[in-house]
N, C-alpha and C. Protein backbone atom coordinates (compact mmCIF):
# COMPACT_ATOMS: atom_id res chain seq x y z
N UNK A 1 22.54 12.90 -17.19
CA UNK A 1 22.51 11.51 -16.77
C UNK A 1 22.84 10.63 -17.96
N UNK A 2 23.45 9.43 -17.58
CA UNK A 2 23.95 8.57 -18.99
C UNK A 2 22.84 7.32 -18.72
N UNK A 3 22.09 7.53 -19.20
CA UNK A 3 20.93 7.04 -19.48
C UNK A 3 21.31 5.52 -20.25
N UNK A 4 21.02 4.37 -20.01
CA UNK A 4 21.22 3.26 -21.40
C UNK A 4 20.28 2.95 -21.71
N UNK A 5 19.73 2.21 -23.24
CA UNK A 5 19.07 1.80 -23.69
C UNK A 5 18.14 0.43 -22.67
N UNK A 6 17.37 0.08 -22.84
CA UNK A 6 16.93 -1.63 -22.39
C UNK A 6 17.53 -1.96 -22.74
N UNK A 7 17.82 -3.02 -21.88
CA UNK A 7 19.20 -4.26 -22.41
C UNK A 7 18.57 -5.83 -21.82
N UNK A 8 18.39 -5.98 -23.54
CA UNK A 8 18.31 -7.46 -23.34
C UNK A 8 18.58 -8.44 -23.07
N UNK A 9 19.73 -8.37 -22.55
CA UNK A 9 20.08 -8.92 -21.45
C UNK A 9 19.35 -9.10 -20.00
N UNK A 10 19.07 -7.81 -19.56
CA UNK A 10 18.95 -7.75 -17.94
C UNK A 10 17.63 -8.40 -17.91
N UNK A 11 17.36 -9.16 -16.89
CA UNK A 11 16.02 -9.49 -15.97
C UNK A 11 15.36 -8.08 -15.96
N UNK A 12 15.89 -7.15 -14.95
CA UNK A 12 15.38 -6.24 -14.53
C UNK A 12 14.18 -5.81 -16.13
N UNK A 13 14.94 -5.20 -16.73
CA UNK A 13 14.58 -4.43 -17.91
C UNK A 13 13.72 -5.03 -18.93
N UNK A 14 13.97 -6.58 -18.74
CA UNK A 14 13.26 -7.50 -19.78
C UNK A 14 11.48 -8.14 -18.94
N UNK A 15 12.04 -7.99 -17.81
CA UNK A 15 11.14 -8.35 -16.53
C UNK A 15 10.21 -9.36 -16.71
N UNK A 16 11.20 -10.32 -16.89
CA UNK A 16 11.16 -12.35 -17.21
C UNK A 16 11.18 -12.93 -16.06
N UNK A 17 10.56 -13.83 -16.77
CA UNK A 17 11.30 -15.33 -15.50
C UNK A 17 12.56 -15.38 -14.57
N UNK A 18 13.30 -14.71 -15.08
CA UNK A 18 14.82 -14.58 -14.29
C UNK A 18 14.74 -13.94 -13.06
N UNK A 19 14.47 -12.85 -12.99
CA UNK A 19 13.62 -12.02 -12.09
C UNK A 19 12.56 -12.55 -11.44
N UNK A 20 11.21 -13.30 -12.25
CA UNK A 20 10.16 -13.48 -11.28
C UNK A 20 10.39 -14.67 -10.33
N UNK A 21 11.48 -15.68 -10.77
CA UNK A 21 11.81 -16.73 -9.75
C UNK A 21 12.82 -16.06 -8.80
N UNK A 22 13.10 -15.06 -9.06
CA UNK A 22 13.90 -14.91 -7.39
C UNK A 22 13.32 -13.86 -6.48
N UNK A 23 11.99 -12.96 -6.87
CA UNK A 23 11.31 -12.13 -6.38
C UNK A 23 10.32 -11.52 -6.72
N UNK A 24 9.31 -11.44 -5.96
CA UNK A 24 7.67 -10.76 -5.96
C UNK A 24 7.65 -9.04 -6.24
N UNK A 25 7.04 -8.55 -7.60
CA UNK A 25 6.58 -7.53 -7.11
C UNK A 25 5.64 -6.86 -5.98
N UNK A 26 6.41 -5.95 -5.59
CA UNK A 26 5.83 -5.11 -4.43
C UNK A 26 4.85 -3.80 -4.55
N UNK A 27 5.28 -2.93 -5.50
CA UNK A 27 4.79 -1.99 -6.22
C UNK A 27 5.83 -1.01 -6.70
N UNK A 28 5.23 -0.11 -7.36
CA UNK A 28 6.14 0.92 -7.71
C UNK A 28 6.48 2.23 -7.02
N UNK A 29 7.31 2.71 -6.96
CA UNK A 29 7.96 4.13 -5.94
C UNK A 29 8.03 5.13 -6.66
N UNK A 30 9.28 6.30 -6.91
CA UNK A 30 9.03 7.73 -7.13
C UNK A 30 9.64 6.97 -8.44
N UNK A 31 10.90 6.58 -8.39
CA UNK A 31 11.88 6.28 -9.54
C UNK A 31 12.57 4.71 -9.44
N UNK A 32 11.74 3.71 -8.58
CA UNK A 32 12.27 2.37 -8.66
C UNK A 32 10.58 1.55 -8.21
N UNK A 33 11.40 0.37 -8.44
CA UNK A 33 9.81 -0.78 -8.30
C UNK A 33 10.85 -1.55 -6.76
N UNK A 34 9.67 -1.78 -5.84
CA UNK A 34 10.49 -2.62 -5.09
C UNK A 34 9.67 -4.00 -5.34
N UNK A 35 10.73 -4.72 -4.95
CA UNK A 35 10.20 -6.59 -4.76
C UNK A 35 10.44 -7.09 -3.48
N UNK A 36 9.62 -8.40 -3.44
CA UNK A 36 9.99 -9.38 -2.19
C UNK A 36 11.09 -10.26 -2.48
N UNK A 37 12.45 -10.26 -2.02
CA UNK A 37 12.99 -11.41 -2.57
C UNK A 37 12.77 -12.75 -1.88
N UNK A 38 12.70 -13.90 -2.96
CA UNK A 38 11.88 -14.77 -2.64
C UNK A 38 12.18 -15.90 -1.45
N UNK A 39 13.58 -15.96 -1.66
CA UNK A 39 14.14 -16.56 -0.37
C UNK A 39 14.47 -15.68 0.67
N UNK A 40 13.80 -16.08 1.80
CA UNK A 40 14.11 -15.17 2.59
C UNK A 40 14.12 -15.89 4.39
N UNK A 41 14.88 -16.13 4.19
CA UNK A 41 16.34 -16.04 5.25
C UNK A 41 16.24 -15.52 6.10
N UNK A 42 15.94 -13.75 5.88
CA UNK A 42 16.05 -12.36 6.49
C UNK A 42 14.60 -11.76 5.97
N UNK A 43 13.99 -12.38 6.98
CA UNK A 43 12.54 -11.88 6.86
C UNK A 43 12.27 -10.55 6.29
N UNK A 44 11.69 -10.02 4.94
CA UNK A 44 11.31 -9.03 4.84
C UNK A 44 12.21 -8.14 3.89
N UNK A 45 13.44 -9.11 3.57
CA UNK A 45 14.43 -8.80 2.97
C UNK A 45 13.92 -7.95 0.90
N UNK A 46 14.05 -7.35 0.95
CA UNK A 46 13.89 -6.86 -0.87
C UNK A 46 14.60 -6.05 -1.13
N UNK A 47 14.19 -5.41 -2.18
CA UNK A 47 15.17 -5.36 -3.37
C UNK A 47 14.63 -4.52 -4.10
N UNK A 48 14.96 -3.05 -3.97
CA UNK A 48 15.14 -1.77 -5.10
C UNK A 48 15.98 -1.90 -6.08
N UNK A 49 14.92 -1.84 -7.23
CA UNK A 49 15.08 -1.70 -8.63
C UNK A 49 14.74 -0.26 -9.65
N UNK A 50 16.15 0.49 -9.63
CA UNK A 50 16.00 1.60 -10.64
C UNK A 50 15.24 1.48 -11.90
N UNK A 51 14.72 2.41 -12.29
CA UNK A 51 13.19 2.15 -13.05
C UNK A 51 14.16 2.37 -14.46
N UNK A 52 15.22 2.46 -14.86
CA UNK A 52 16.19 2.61 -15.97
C UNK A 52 17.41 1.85 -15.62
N UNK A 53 17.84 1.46 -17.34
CA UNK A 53 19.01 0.63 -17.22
C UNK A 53 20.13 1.76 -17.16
N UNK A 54 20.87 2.11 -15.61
CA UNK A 54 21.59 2.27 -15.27
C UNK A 54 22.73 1.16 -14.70
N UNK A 55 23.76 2.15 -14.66
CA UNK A 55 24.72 1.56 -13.65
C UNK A 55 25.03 1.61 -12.66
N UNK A 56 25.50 2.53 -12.53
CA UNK A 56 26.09 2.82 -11.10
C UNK A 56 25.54 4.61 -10.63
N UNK A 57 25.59 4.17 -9.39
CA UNK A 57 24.74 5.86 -8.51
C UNK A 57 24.96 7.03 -9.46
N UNK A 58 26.23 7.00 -9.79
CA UNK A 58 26.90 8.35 -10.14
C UNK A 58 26.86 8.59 -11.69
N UNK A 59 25.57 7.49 -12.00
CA UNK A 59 25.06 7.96 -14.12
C UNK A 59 23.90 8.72 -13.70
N UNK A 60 23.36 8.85 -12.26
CA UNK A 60 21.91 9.78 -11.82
C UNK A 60 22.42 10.96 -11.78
N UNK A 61 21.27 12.00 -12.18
CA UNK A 61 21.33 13.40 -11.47
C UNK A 61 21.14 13.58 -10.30
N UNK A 62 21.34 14.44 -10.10
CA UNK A 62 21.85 14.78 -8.47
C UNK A 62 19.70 14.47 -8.22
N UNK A 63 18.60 14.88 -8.59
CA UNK A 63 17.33 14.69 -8.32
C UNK A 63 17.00 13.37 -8.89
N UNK A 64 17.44 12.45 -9.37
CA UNK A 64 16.96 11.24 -9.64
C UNK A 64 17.82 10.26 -8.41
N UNK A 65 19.14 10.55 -8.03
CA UNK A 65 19.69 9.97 -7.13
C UNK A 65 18.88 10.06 -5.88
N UNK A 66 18.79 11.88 -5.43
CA UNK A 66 17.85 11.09 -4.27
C UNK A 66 16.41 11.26 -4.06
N UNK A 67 15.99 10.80 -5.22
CA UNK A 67 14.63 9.70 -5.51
C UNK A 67 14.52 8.25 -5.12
N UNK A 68 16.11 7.89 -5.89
CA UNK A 68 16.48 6.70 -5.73
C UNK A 68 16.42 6.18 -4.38
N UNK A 69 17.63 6.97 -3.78
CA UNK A 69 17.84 6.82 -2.30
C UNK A 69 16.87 7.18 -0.90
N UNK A 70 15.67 7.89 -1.30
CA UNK A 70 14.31 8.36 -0.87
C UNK A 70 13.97 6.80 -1.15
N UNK A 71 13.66 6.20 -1.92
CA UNK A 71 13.07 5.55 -1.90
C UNK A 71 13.08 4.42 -1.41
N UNK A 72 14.67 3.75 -1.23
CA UNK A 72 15.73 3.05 -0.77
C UNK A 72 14.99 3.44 0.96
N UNK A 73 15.23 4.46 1.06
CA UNK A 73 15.02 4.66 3.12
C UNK A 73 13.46 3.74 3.04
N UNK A 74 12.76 5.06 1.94
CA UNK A 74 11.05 4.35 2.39
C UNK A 74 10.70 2.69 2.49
N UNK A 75 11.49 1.92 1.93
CA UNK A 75 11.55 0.86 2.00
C UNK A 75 12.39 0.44 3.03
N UNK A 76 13.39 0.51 3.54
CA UNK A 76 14.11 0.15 4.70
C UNK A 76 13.06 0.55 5.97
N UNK A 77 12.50 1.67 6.14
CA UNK A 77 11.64 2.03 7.09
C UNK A 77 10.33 0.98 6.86
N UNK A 78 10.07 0.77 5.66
CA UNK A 78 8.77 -0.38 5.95
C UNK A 78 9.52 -1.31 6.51
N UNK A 79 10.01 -1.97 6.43
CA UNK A 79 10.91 -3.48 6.57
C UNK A 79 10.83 -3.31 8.32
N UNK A 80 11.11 -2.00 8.67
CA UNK A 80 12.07 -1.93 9.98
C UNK A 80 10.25 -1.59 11.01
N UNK A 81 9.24 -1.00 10.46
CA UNK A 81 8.20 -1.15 10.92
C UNK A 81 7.57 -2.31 11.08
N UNK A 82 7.31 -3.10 10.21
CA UNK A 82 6.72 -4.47 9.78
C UNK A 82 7.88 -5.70 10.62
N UNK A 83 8.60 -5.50 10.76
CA UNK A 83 9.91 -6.57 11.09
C UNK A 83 10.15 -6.21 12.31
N UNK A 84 11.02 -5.37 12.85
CA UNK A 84 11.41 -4.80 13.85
C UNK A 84 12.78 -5.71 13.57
N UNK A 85 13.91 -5.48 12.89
CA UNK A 85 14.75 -6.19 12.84
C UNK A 85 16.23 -5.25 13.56
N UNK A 86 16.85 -6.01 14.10
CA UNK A 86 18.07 -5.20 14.68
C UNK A 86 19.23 -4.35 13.87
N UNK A 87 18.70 -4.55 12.55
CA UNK A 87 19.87 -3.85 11.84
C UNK A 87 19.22 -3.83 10.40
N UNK A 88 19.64 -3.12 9.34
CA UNK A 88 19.30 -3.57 8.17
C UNK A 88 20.14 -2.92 7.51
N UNK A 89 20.85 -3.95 6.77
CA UNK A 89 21.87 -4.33 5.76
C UNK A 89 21.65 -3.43 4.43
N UNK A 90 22.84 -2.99 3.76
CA UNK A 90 22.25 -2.50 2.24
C UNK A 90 23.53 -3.05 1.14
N UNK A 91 23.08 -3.57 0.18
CA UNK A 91 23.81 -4.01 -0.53
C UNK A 91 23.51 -3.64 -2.17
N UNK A 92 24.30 -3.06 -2.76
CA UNK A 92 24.15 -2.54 -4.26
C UNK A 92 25.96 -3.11 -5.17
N UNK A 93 25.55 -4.41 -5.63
CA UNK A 93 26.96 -5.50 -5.52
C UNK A 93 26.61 -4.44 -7.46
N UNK A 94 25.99 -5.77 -8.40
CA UNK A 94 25.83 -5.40 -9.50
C UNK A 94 26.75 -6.21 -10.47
N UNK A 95 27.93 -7.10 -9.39
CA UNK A 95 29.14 -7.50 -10.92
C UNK A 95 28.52 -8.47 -12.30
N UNK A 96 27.54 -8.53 -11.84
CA UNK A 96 27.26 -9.74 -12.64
C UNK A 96 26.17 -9.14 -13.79
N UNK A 97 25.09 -7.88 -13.10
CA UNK A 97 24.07 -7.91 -13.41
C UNK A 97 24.12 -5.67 -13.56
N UNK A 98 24.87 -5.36 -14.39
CA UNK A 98 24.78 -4.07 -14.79
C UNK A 98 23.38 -3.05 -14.32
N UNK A 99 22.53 -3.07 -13.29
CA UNK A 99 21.22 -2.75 -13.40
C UNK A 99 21.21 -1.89 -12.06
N UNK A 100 21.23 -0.87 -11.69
CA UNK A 100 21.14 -0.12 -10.78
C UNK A 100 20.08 -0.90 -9.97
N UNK A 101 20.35 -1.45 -8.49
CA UNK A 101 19.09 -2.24 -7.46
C UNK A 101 20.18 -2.20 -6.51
N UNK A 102 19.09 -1.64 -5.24
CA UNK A 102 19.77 -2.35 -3.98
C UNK A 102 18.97 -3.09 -2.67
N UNK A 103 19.95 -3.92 -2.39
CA UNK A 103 19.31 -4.93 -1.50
C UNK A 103 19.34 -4.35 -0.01
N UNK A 104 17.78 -4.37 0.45
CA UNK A 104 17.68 -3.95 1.62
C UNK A 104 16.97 -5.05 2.59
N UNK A 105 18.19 -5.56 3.41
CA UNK A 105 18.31 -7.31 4.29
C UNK A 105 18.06 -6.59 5.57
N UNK A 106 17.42 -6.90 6.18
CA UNK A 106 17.00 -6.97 7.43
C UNK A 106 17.71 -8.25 8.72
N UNK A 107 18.24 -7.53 9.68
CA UNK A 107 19.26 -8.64 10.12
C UNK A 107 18.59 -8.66 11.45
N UNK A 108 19.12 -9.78 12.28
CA UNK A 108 18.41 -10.43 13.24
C UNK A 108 19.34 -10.63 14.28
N UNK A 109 19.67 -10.29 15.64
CA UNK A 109 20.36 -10.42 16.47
C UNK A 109 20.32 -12.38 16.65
N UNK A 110 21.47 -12.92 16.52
CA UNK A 110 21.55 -14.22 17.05
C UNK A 110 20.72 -15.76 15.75
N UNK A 111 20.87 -14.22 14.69
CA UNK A 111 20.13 -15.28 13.71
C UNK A 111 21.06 -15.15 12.25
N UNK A 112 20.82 -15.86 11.29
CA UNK A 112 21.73 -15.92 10.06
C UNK A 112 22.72 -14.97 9.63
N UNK A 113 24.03 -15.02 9.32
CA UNK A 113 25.41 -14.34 9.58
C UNK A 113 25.05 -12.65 10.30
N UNK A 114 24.43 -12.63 11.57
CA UNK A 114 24.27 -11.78 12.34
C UNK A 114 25.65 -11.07 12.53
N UNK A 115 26.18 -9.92 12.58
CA UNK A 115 27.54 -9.45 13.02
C UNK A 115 28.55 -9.87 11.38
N UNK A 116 27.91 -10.10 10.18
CA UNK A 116 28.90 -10.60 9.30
C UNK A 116 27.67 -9.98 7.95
N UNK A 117 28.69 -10.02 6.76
CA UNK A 117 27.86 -9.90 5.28
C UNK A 117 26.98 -11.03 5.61
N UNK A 118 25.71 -10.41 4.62
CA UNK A 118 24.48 -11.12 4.38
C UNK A 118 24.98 -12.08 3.05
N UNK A 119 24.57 -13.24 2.96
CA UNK A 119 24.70 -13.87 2.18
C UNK A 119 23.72 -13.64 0.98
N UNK A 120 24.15 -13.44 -0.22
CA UNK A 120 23.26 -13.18 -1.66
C UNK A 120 21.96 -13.82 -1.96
N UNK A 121 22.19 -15.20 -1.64
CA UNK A 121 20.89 -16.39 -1.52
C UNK A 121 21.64 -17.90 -1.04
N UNK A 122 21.00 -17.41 0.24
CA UNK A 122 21.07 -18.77 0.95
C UNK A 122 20.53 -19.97 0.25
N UNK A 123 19.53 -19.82 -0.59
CA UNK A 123 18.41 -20.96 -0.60
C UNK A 123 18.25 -21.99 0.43
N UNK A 124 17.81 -21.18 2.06
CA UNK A 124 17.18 -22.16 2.75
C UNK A 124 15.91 -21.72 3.08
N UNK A 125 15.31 -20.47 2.98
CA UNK A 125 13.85 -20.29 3.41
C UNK A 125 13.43 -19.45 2.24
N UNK A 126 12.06 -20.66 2.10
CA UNK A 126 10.81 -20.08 0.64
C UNK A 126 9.62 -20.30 1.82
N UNK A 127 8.74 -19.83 1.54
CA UNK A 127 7.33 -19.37 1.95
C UNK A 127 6.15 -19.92 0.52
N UNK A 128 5.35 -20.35 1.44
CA UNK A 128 3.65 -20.48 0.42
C UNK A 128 3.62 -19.59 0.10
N UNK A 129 2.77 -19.19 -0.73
CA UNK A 129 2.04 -18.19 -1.55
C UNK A 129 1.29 -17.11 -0.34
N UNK A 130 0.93 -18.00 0.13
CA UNK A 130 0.00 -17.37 1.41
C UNK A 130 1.08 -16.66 2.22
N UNK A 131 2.10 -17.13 2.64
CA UNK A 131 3.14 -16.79 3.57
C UNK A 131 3.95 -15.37 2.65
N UNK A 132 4.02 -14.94 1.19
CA UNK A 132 4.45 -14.32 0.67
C UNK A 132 3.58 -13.42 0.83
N UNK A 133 2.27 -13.72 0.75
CA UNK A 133 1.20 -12.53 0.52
C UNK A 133 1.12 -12.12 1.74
N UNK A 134 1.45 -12.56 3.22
CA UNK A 134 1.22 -11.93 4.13
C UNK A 134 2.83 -10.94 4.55
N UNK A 135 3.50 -11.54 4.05
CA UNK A 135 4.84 -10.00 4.13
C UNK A 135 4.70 -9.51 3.51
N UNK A 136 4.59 -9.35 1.87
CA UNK A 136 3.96 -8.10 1.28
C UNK A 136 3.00 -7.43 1.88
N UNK A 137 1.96 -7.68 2.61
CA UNK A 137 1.03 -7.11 2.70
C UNK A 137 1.52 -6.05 4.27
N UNK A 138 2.76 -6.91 4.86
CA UNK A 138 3.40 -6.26 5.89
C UNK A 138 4.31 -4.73 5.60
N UNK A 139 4.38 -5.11 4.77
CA UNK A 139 5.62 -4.17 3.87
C UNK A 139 4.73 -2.90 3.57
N UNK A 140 3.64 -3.39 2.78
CA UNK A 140 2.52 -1.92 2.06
C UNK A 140 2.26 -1.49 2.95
N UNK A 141 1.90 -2.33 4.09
CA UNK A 141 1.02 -1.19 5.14
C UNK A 141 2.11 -0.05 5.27
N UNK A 142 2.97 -0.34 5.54
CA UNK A 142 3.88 1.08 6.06
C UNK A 142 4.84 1.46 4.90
N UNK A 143 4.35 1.49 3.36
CA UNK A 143 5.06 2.10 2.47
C UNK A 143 4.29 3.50 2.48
């Protein structure tokens, strides 16, 4: 595996402010941390984060990949228990942000670009504190 150093650069790796304003930790998995991302649009929507500064799928070993991707479902399956959403989206973009994560959006028949790409961040729906703590708490039950 081509392993990289921390890079001071990334949110992920530095695990700052950059990161905590756009999403809640959730807890940690076999080989990633998931989060709540904070706008959410797409109820329930988060975000697997490889526990190393990787790049792309194919710097994993064939047993860290599907850790990764184990872990990726276990989280899509909470979302899809807790939500009951008609589809759920997966997105692992990265151009900007070198850090192995993928986004697992939960889509809604007849609701925000339903039948089309999920948009990255809408910034139209934030939640209280209270309203965050009760989808996380939706999410754990069925991690």
């Amino acid at each position: 595996m081509r392993m990289m150093e921390k890079n001071k650069d990334c949110m992920y790796c530095m695990e700052d402010e950059r990161r905590d304003n756009l999403m809640i930790e959730i807890g940690k998995l076999s080989v990633s941390t998931v989060f709540l991302f904070k706008e959410q649009t797409y109820r329930g929507r988060c975000n697997v984060v490889y526990k190393d500064h990787v790049k792309e799928l194919f710097d994993l070993n064939e047993q860290d990949l599907a850790a990764f991707m184990n872990d990726v479902k276990k989280v899509a399956a909470a979302i899809d228990k807790a939500f009951q959403p008609n589809k759920i989206n997966y997105g692992a973009y990265g151009d900007t942000l070198h850090h192995l994560h993928m986004h697992a959006v939960p889509k809604y028949e007849g609701k925000e670009n339903w039948g089309s790409t999920f948009e990255m961040n809408p910034g139209k729906t934030y939640l209280s504190d209270e309203e965050y703590a009760v989808v996380i708490e939706k999410i754990k039950a069925h991690l």
